[in-house]
Each structure stands twice: as C-alpha cells, then as structure tokens.
N, C-alpha and C. Protein backbone atom coordinates (compact mmCIF):
# COMPACT_ATOMS: atom_id res chain seq x y z
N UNK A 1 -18.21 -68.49 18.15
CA UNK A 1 -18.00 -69.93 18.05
C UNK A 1 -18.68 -70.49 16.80
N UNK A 2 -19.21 -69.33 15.45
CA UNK A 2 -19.90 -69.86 14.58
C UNK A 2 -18.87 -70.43 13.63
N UNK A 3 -19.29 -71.66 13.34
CA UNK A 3 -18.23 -72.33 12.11
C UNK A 3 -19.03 -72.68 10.96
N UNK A 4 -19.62 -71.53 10.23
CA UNK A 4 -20.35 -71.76 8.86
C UNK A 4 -19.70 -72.78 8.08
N UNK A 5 -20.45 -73.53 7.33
CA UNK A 5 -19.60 -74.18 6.46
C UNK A 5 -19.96 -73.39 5.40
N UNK A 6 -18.43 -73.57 4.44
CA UNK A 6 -18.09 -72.90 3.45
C UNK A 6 -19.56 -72.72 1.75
N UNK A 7 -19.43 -74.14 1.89
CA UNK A 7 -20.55 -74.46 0.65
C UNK A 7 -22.04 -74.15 0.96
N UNK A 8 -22.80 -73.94 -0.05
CA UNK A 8 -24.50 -74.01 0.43
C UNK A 8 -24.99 -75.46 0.21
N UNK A 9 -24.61 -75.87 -0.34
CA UNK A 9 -24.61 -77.27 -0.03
C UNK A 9 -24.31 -78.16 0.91
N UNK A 10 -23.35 -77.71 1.30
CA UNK A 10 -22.90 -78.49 2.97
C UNK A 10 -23.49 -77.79 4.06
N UNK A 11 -23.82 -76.66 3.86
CA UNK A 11 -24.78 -75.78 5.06
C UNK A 11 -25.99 -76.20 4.95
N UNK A 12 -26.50 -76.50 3.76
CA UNK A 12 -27.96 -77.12 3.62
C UNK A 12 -28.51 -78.46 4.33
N UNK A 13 -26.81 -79.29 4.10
CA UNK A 13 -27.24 -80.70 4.58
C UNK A 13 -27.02 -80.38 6.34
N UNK A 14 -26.10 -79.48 6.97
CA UNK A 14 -25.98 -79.48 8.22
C UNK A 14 -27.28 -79.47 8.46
N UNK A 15 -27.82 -77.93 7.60
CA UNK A 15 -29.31 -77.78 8.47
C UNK A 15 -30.44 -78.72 8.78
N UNK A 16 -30.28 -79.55 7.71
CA UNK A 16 -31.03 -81.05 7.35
C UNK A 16 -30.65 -81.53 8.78
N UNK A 17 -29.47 -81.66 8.83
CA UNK A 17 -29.26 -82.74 10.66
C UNK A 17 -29.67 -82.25 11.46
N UNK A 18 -29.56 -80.14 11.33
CA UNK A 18 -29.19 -79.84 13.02
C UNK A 18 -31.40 -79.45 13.04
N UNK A 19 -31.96 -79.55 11.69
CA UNK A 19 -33.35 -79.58 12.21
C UNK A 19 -34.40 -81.26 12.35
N UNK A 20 -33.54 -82.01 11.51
CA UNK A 20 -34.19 -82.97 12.21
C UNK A 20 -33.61 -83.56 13.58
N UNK A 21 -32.44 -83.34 13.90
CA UNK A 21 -31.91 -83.63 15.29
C UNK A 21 -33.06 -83.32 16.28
N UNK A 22 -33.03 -81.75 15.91
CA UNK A 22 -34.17 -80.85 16.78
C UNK A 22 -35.62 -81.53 17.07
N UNK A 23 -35.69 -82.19 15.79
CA UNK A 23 -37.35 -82.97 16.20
C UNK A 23 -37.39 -84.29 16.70
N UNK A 24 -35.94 -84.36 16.47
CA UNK A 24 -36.40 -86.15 17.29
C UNK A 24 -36.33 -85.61 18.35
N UNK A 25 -35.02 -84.48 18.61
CA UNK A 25 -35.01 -84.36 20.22
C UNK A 25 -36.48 -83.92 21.51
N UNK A 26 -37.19 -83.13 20.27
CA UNK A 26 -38.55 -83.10 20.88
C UNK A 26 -39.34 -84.12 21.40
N UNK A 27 -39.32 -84.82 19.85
CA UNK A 27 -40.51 -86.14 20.20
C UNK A 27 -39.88 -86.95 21.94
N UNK A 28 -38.67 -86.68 21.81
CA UNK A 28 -37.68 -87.78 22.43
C UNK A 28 -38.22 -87.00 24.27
N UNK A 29 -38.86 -86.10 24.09
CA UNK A 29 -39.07 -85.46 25.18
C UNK A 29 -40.32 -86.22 25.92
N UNK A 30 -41.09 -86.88 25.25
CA UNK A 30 -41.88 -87.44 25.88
C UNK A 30 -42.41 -89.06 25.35
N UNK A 31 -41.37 -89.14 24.33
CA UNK A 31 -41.52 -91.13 24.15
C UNK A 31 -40.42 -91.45 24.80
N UNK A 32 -40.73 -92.39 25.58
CA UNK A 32 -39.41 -93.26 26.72
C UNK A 32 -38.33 -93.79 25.90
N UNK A 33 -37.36 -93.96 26.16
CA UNK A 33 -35.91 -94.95 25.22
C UNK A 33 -35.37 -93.74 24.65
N UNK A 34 -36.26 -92.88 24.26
CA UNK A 34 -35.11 -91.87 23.07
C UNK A 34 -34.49 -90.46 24.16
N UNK A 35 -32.94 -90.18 23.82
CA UNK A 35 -32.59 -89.79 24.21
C UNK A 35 -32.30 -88.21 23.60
N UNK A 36 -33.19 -87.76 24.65
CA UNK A 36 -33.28 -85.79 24.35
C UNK A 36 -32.07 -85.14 24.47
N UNK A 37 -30.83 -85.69 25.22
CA UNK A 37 -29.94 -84.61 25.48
C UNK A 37 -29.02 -85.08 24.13
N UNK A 38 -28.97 -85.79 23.52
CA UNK A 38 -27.42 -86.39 22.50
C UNK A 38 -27.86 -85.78 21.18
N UNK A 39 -29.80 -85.64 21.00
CA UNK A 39 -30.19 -85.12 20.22
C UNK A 39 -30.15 -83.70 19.64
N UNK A 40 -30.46 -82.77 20.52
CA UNK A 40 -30.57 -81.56 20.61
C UNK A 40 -28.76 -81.04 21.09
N UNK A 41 -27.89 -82.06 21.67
CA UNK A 41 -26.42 -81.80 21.55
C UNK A 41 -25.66 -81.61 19.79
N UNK A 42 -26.13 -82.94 18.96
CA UNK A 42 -26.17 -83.04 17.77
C UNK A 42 -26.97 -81.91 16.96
N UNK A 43 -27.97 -81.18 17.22
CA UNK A 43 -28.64 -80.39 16.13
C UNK A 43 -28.44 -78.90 16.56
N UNK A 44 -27.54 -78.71 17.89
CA UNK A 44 -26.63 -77.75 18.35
C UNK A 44 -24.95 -77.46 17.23
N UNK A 45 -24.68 -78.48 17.46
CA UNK A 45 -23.48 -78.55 16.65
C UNK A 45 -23.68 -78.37 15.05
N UNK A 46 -24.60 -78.92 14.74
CA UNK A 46 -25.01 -78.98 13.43
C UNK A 46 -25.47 -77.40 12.60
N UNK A 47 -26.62 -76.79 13.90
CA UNK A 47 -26.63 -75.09 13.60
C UNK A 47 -25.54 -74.36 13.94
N UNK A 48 -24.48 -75.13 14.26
CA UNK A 48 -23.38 -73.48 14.40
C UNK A 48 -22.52 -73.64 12.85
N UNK A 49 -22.94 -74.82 12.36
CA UNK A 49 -22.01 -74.94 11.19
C UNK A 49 -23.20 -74.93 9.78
N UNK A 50 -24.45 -74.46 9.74
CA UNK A 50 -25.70 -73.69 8.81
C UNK A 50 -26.19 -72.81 9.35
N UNK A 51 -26.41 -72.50 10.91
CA UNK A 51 -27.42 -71.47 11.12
C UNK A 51 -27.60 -70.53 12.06
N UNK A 52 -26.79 -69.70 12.12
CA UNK A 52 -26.78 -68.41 13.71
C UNK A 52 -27.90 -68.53 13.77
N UNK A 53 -28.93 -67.97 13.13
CA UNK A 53 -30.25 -67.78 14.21
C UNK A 53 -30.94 -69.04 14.38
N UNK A 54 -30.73 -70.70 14.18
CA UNK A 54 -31.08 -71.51 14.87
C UNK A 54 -30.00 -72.33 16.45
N UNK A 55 -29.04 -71.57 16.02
CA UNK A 55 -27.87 -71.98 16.70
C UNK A 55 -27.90 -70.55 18.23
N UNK A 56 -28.56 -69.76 17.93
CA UNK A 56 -29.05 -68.34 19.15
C UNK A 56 -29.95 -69.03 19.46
N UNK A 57 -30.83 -69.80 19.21
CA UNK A 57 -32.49 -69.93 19.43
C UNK A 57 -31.94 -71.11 20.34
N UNK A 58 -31.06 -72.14 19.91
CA UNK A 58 -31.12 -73.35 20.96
C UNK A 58 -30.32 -72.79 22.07
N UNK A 59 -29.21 -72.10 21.85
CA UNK A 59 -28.65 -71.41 23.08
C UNK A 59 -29.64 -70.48 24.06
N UNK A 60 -30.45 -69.89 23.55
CA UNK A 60 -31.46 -68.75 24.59
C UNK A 60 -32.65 -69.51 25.11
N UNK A 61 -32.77 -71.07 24.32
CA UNK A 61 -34.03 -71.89 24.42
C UNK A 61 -33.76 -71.72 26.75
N UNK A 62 -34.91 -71.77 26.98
CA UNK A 62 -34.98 -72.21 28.51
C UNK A 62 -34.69 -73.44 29.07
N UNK A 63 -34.96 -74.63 27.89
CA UNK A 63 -34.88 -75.97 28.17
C UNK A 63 -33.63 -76.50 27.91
N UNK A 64 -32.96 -76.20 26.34
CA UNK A 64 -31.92 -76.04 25.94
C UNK A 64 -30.59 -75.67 26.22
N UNK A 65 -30.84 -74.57 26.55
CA UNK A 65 -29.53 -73.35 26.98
C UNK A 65 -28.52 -74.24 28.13
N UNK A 66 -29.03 -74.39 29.07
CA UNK A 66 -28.44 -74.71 30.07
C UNK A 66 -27.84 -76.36 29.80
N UNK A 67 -28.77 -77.09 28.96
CA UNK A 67 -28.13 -78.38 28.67
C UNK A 67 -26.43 -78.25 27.92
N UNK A 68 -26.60 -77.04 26.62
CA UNK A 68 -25.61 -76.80 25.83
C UNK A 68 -24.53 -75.63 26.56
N UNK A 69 -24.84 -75.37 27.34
CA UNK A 69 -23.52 -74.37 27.96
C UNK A 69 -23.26 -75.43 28.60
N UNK A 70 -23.85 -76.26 30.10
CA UNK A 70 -22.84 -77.11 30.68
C UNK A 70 -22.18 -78.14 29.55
N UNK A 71 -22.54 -78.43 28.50
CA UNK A 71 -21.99 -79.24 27.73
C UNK A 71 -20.51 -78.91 27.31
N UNK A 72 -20.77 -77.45 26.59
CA UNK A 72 -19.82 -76.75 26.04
C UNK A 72 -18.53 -76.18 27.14
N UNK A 73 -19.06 -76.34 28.07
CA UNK A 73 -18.40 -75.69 29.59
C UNK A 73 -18.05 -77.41 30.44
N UNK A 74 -17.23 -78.32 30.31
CA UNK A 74 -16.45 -78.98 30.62
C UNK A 74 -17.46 -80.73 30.27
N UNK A 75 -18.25 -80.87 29.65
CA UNK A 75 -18.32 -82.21 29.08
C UNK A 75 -19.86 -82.30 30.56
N UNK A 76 -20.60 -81.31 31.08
CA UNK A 76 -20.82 -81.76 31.89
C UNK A 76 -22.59 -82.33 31.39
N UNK A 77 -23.03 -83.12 32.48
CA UNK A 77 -24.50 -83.40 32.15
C UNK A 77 -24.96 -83.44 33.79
N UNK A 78 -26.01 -82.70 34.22
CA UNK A 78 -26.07 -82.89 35.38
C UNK A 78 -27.23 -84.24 36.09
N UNK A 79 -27.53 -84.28 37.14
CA UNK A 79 -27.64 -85.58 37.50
C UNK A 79 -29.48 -85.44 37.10
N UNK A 80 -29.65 -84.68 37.55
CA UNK A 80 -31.47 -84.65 36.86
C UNK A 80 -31.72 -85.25 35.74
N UNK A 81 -30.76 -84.87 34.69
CA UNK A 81 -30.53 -85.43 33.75
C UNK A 81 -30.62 -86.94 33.15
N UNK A 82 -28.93 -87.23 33.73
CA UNK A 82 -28.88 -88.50 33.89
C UNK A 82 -29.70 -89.26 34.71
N UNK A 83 -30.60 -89.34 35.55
CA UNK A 83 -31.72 -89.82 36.61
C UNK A 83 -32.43 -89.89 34.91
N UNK A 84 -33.36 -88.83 34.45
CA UNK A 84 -34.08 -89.13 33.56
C UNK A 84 -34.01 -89.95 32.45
N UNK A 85 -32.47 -89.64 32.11
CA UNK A 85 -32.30 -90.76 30.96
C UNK A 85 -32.18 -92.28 31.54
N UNK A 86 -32.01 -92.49 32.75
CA UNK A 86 -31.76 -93.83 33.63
C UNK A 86 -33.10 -94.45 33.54
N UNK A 87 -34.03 -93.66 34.01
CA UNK A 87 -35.67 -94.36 34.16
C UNK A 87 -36.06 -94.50 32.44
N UNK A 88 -35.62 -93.33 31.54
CA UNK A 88 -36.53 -93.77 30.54
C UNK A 88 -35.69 -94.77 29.73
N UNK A 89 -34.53 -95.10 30.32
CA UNK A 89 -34.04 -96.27 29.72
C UNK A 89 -34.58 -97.77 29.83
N UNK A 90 -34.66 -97.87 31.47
CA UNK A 90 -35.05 -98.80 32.47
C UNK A 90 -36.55 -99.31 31.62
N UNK A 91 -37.18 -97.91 31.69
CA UNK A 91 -38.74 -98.49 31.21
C UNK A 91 -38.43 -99.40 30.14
N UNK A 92 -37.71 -98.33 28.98
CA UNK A 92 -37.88 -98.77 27.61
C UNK A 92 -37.78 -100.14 27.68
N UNK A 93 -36.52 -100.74 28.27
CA UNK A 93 -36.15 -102.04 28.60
C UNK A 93 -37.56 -102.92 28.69
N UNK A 94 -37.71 -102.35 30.05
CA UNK A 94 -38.72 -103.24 30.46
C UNK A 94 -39.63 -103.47 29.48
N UNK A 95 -40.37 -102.56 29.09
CA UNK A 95 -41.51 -102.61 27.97
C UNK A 95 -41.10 -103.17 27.17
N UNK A 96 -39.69 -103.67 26.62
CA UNK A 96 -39.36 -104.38 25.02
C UNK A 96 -39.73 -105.99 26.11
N UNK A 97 -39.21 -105.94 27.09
CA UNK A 97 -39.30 -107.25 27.38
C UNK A 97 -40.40 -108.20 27.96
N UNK A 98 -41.37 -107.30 28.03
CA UNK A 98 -42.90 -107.68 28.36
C UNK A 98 -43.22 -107.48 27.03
N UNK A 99 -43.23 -106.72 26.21
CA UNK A 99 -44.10 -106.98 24.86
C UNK A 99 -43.50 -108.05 24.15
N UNK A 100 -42.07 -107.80 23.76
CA UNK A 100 -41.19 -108.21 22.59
C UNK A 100 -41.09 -109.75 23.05
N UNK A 101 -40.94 -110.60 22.09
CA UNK A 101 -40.04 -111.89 21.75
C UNK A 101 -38.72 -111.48 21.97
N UNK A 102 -38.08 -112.32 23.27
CA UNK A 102 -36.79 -112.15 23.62
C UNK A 102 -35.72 -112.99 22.42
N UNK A 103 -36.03 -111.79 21.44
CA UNK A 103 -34.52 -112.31 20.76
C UNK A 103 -33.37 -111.51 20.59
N UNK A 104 -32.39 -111.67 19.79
CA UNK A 104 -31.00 -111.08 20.05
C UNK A 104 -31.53 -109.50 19.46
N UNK A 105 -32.26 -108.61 18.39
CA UNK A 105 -32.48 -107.45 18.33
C UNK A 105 -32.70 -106.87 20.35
N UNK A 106 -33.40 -107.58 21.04
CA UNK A 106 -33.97 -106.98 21.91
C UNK A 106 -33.04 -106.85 23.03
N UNK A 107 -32.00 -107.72 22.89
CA UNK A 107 -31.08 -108.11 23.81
C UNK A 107 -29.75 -106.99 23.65
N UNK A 108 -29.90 -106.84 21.92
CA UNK A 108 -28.85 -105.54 21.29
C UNK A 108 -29.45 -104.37 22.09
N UNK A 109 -30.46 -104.13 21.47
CA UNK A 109 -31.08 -102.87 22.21
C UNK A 109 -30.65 -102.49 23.89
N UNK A 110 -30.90 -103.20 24.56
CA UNK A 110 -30.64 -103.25 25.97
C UNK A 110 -29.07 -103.26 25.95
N UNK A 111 -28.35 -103.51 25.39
CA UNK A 111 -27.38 -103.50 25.80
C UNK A 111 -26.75 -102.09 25.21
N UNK A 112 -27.12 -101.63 24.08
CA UNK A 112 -26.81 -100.72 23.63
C UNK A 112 -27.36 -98.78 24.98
N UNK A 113 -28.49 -99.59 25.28
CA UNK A 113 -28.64 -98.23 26.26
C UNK A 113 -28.00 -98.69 27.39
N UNK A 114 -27.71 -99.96 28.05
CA UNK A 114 -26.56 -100.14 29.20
C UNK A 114 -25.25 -99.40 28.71
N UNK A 115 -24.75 -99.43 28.12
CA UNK A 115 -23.60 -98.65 27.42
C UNK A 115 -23.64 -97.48 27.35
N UNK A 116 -24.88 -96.67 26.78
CA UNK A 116 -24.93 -95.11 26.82
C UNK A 116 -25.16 -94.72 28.25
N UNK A 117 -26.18 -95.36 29.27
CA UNK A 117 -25.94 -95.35 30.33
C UNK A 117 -24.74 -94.92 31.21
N UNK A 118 -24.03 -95.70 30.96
CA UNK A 118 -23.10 -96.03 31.81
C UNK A 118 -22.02 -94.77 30.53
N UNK A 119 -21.91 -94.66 29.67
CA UNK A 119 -20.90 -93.46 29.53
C UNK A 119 -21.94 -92.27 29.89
N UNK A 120 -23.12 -92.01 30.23
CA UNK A 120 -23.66 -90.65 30.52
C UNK A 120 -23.65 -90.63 31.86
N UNK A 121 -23.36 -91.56 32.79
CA UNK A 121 -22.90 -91.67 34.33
C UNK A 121 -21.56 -91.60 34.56
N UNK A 122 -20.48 -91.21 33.38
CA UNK A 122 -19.08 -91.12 33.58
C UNK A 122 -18.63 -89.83 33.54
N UNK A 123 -20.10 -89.34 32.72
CA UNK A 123 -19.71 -87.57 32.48
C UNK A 123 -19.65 -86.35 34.40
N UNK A 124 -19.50 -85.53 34.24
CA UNK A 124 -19.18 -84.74 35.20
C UNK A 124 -20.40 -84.03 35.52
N UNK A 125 -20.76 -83.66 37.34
CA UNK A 125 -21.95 -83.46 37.10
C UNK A 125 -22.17 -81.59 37.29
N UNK A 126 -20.68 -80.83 37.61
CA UNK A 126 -20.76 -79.89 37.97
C UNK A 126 -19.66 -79.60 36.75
N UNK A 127 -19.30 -78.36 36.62
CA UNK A 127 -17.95 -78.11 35.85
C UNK A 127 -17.08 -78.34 36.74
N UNK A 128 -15.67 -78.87 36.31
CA UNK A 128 -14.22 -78.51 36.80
C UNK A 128 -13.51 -77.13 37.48
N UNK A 129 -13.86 -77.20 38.57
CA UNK A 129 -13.19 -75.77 38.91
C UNK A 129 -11.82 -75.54 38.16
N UNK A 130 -11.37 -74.39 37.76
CA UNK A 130 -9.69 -74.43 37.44
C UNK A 130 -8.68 -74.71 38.10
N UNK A 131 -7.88 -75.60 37.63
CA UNK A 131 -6.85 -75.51 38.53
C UNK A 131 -5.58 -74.49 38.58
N UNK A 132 -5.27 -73.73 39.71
CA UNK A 132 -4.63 -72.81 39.72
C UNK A 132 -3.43 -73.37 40.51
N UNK A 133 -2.17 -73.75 39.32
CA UNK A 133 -1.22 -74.49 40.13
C UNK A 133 0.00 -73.30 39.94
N UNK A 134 0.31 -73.82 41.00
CA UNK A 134 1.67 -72.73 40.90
C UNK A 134 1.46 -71.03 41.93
N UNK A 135 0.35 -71.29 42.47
CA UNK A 135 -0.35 -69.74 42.74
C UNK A 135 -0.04 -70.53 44.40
C-alpha cells in the first residue's frame, strides 16, 4: 500500500507533515482540545507517501496500529475513542469559557469541535461485515 512520491522533494515535504503530524499527535495525547486520532491518521498517510520505515513503525506502534487498521478497514473509530475525544472536547470548551472573554473566536472554536464531534460520532464503531448477496 506504499505510494512513494516520485520527487525528493515532494517526499521530503510529505515527511515534513507525516513527522510533524506525529508530534502534535503526541503532544495531543495529553493537552485537552487537540485531537490524537486525525493527527497521527494524517502523519500515517503522509509516511506511506516518504517513508516505509516510518509508515511500519506507526502500523506495529501498540497505540497506533489498531487506530490505523480500523481506519483503513472500513472508516471505523471505535467508541473509547470517540468517548475520549467527547470529554476532551467538552473540557476544552469549558475551560475557553471560564477563562476566555466570550467573543466570536471562542464561540468559532466551540463550534468547530461540535462539528468534528458530531462527524466522529457518524463514523462506524465496528467494521462492516460483508455483504454476501446472492449466496
């Protein structure tokens, strides 16, 4: 499933995305609001098109692996998941709105993770069994 890109130049800049993807997706592991799975989905995609052996490493990762096969294996995200990104959304919220001056940035923000929300609660939480029609 490796899709090198052709140029070293365009493999260079992938690697640029698919390793800083990788570090926000870290940090994102334990500051609230930022979202670990879209991150490390993005710097997945990004090493299969600069880097087999960073693109093996997120697939064999323990934490990883299983996020990017159900991904790659029918769009799925499972509910542990989504639960986590729900609370560290919720907080983030909250915390902009006890610290922050309620103005329209803060109001964007919130609405912008109601939206990712709500499409990461549309995704599937198991794979699609096949359908075997005609049998």
């Amino acid at each position: 499933m490796t899709r090198l890109a052709r140029s070293r130049l365009t493999r260079l800049l992938y690697a640029l995305l698919a390793y800083t993807s990788l570090g926000i997706g870290l940090i994102a592991i334990v500051i609230p609001g930022l979202p670990t799975t879209e991150f490390i989905l993005l710097a997945a995609w990004a090493a299969t098109r600069s880097s087999p052996r960073l693109s093996a490493w997120l697939e064999s990762h323990r934490l990883f692996g299983p996020i990017l096969y159900n991904w790659r294996n029918g769009k799925v995200i499972q509910r542990r998941a989504k639960v986590s990104a729900t609370v560290s959304m919720l907080l983030c919220a909250v915390l902009m709105l006890v610290v922050l001056e309620h103005r329209w940035p803060v109001f964007l923000a919130i609405a912008g993770m109601t939206l990712g929300n709500l499409w990461i609660w549309s995704r599937p939480e198991r794979p699609t069994p096949p359908c075997n029609v005609g049998q």
